[in-house]
N, C-alpha and C. Protein backbone atom coordinates (compact mmCIF):
# COMPACT_ATOMS: atom_id res chain seq x y z
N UNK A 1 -13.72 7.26 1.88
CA UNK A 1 -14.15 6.47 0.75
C UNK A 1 -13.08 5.43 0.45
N UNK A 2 -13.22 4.27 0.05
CA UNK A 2 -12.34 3.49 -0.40
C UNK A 2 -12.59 2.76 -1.87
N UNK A 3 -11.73 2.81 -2.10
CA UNK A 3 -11.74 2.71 -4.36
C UNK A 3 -10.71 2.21 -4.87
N UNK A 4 -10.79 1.82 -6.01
CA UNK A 4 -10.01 0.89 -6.54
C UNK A 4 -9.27 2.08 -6.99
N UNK A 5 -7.95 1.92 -6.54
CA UNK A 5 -6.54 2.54 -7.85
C UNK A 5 -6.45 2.65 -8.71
N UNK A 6 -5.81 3.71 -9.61
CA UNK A 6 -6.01 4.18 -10.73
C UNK A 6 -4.05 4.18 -10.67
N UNK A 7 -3.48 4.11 -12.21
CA UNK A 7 -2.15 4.08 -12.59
C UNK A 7 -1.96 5.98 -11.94
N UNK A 8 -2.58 6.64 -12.19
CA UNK A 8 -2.64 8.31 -11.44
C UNK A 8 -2.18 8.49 -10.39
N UNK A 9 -2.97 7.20 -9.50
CA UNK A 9 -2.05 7.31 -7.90
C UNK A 9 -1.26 6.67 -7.67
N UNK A 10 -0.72 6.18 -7.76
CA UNK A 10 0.76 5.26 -7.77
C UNK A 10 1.27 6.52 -7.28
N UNK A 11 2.15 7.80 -7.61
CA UNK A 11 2.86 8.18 -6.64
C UNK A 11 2.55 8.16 -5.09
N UNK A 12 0.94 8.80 -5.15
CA UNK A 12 0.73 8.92 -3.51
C UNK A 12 0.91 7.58 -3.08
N UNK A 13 0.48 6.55 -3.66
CA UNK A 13 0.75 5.28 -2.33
C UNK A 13 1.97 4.90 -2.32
N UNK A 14 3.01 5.10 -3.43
CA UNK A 14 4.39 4.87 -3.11
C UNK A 14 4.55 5.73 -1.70
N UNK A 15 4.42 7.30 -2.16
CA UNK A 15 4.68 8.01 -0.71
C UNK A 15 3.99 7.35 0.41
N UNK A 16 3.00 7.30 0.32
CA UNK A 16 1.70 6.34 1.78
C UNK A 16 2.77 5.11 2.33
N UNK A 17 2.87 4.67 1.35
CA UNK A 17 4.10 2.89 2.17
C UNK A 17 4.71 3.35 2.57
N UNK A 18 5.69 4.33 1.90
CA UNK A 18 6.97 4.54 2.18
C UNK A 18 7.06 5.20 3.76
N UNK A 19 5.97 5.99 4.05
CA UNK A 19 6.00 7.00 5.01
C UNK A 19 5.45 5.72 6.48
N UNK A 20 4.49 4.98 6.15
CA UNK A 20 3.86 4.46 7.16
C UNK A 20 5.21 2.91 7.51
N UNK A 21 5.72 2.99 6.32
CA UNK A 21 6.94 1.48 6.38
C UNK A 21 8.09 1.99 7.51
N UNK A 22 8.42 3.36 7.29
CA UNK A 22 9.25 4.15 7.99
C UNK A 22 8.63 4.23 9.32
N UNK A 23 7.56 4.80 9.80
CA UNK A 23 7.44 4.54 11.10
C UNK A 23 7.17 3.29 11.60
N UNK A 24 6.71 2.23 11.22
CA UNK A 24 6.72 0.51 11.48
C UNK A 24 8.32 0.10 11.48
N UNK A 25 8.64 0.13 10.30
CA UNK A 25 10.00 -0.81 9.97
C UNK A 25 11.67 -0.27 10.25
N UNK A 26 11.73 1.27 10.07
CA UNK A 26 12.60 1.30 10.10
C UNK A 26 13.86 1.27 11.19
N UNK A 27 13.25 1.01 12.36
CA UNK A 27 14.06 0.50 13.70
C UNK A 27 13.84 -1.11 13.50
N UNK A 28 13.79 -1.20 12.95
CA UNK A 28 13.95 -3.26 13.13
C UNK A 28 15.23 -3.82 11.96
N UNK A 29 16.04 -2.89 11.32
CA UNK A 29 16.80 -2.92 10.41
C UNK A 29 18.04 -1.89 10.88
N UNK A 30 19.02 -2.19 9.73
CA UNK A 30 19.95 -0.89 9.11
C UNK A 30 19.19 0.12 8.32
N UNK A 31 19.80 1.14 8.29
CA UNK A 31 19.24 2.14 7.45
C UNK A 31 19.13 1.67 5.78
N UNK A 32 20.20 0.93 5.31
CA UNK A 32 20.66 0.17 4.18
C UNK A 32 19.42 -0.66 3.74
N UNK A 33 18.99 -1.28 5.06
CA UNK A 33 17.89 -2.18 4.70
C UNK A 33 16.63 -2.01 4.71
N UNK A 34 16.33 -0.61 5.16
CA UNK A 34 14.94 -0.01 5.30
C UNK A 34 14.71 0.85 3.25
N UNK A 35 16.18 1.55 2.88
CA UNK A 35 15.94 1.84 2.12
C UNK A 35 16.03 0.80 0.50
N UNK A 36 16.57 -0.23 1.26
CA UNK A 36 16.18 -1.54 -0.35
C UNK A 36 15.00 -1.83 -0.17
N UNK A 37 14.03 -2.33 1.22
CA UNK A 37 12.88 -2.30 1.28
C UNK A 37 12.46 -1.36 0.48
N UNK A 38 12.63 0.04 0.60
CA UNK A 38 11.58 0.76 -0.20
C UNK A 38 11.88 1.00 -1.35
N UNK A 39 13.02 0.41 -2.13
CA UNK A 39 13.27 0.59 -3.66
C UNK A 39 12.39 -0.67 -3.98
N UNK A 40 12.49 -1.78 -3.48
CA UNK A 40 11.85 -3.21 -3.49
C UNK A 40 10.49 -2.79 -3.82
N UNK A 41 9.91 -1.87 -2.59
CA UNK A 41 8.27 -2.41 -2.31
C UNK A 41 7.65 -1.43 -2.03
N UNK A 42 8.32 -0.01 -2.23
CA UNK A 42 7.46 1.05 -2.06
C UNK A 42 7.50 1.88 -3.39
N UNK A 43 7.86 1.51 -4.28
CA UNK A 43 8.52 2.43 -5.75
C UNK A 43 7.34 2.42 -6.62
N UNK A 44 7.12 3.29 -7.48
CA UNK A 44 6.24 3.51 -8.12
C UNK A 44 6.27 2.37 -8.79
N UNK A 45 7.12 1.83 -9.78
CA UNK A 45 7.32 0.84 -10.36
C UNK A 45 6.75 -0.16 -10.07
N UNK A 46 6.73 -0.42 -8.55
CA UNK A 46 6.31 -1.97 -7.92
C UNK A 46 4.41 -1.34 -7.97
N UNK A 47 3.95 -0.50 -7.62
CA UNK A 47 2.41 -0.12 -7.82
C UNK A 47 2.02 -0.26 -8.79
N UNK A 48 2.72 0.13 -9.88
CA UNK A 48 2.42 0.03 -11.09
C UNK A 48 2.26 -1.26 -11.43
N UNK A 49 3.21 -2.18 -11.26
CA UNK A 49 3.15 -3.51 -11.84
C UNK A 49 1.65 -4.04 -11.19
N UNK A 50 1.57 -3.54 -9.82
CA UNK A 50 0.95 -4.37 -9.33
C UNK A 50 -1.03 -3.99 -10.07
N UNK A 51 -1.28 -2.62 -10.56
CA UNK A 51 -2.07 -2.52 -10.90
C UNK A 51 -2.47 -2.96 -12.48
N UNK A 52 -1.25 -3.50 -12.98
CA UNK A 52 -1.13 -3.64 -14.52
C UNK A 52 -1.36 -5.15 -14.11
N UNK A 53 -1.13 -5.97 -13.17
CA UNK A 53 -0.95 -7.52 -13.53
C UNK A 53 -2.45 -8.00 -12.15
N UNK A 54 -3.33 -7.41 -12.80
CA UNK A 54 -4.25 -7.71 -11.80
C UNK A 54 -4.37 -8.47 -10.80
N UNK A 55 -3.66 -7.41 -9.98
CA UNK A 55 -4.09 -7.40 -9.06
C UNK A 55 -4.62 -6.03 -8.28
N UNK A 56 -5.85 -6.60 -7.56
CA UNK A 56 -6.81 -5.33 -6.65
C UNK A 56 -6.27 -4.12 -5.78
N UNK A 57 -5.57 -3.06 -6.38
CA UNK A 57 -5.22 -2.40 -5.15
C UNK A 57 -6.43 -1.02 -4.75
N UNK A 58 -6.63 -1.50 -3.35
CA UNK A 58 -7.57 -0.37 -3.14
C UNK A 58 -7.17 0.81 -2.11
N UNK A 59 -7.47 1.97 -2.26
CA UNK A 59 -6.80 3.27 -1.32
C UNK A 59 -8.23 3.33 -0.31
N UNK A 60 -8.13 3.68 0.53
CA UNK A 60 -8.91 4.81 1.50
C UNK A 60 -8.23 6.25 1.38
N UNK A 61 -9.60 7.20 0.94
CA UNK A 61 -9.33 8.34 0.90
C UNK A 61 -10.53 9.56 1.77
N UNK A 62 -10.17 10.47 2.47
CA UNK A 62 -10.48 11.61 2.91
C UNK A 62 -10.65 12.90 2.57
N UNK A 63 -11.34 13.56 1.40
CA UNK A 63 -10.94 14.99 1.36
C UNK A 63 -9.93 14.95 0.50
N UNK A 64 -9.65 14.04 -0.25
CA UNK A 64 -8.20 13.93 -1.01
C UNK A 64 -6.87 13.60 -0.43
N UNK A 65 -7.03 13.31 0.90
CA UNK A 65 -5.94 12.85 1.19
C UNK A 65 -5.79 10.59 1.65
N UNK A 66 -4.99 10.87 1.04
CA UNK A 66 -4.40 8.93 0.90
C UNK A 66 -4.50 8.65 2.59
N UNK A 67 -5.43 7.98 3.11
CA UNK A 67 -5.37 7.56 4.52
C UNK A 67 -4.63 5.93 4.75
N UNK A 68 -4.59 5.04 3.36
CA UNK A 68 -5.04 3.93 3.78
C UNK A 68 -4.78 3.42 2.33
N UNK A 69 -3.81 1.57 2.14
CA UNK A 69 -3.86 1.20 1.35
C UNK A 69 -3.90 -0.45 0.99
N UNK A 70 -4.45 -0.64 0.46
CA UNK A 70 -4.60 -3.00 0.26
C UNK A 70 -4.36 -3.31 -0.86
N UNK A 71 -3.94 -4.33 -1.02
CA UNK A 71 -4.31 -4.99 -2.45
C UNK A 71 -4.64 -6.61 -2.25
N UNK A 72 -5.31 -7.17 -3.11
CA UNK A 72 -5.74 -8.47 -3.45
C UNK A 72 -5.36 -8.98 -4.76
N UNK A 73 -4.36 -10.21 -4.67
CA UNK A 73 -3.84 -10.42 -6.15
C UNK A 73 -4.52 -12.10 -6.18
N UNK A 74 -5.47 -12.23 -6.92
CA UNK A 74 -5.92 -13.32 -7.23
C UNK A 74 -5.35 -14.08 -8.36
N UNK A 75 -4.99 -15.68 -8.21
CA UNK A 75 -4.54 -16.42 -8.85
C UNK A 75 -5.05 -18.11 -8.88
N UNK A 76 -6.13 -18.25 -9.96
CA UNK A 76 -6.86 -19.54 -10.13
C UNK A 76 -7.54 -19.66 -9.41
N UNK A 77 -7.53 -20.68 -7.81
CA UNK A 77 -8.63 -20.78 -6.35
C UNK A 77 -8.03 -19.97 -5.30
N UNK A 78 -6.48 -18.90 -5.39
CA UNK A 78 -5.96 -18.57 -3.98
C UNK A 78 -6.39 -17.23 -4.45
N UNK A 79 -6.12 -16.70 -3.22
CA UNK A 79 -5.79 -14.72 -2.86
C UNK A 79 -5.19 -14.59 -2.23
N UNK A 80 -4.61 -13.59 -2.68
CA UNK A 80 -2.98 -13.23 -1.96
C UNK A 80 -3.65 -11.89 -1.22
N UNK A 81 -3.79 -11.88 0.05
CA UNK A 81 -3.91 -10.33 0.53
C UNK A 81 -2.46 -9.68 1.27
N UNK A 82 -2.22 -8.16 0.40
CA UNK A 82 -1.17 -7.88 0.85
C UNK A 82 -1.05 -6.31 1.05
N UNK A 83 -0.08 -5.61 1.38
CA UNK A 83 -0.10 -4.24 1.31
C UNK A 83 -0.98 -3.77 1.94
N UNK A 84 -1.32 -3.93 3.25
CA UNK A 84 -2.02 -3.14 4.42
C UNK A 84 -1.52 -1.91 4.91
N UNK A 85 -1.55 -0.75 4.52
CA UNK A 85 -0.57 0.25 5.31
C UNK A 85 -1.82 1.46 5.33
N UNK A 86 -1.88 1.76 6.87
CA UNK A 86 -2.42 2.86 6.69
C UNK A 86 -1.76 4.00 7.64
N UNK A 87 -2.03 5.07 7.33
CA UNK A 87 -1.55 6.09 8.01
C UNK A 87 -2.46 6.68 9.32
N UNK A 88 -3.52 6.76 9.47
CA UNK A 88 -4.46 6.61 10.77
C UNK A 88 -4.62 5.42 11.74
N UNK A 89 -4.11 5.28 12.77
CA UNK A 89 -4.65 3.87 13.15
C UNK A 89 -5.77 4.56 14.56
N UNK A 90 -6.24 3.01 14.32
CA UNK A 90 -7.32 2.94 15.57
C UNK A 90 -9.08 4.03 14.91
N UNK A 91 -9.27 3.88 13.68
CA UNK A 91 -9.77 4.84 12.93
C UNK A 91 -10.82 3.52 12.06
N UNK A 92 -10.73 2.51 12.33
CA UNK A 92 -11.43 1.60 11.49
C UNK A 92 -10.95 1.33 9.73
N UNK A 93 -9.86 2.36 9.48
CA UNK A 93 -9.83 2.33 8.11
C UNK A 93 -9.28 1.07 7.95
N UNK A 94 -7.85 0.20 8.91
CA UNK A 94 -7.72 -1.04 8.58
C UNK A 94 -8.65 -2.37 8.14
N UNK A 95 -9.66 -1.79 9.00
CA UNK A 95 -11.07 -2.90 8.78
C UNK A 95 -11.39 -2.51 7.27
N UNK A 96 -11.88 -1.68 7.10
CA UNK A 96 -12.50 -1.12 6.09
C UNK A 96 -11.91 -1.58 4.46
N UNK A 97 -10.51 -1.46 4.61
CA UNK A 97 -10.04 -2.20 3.58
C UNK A 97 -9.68 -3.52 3.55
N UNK A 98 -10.07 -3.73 4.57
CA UNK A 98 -9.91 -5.69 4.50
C UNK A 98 -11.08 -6.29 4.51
N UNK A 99 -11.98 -5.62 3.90
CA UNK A 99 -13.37 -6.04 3.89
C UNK A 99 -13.56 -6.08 2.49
């Protein structure tokens, strides 16, 4: 299923980035710089803002578990699409939330 975010889940998708940023990102850095990335852009704080200052964040979910996460922050004529992270690949869920 995929659904709009609720301030409730903000921890799991902090954990969801954090976990899927770590297997993507964290060999392309220092360790130093994988973990400011995730104070930066995986912290509850930053979900939060992002669901308080509308913008769209939507999860894919399974059975209760967080597969999959997007957001869309609209401003006047643009959209910002950002925060693609999913934890299944090759599973269609990437499509699914970019739709």
């Amino acid at each position: 299923m995929i659904r709009n975010a609720t301030i409730d889940d903000v921890p799991r998708l902090a954990n969801l980035k954090t976990r899927v940023g770590r297997d993507t990102y964290y060999n392309y850095g220092t360790p130093e710089q994988f973990d400011k990335w995730v104070e930066e852009f995986c912290s509850i704080q930053y979900f939060e803002n992002l669901i308080k200052n509308n913008t769209t964040v939507l999860v894919a979910e399974y059975e209760d578990v967080f597969l999959g996460v997007s957001s869309v922050s609209f401003n006047e004529d643009l959209a910002l699409f950002g925060n693609l992270y999913v934890g299944l690949q090759e599973r269609g869920i990437g499509s699914l939330l970019t739709k």
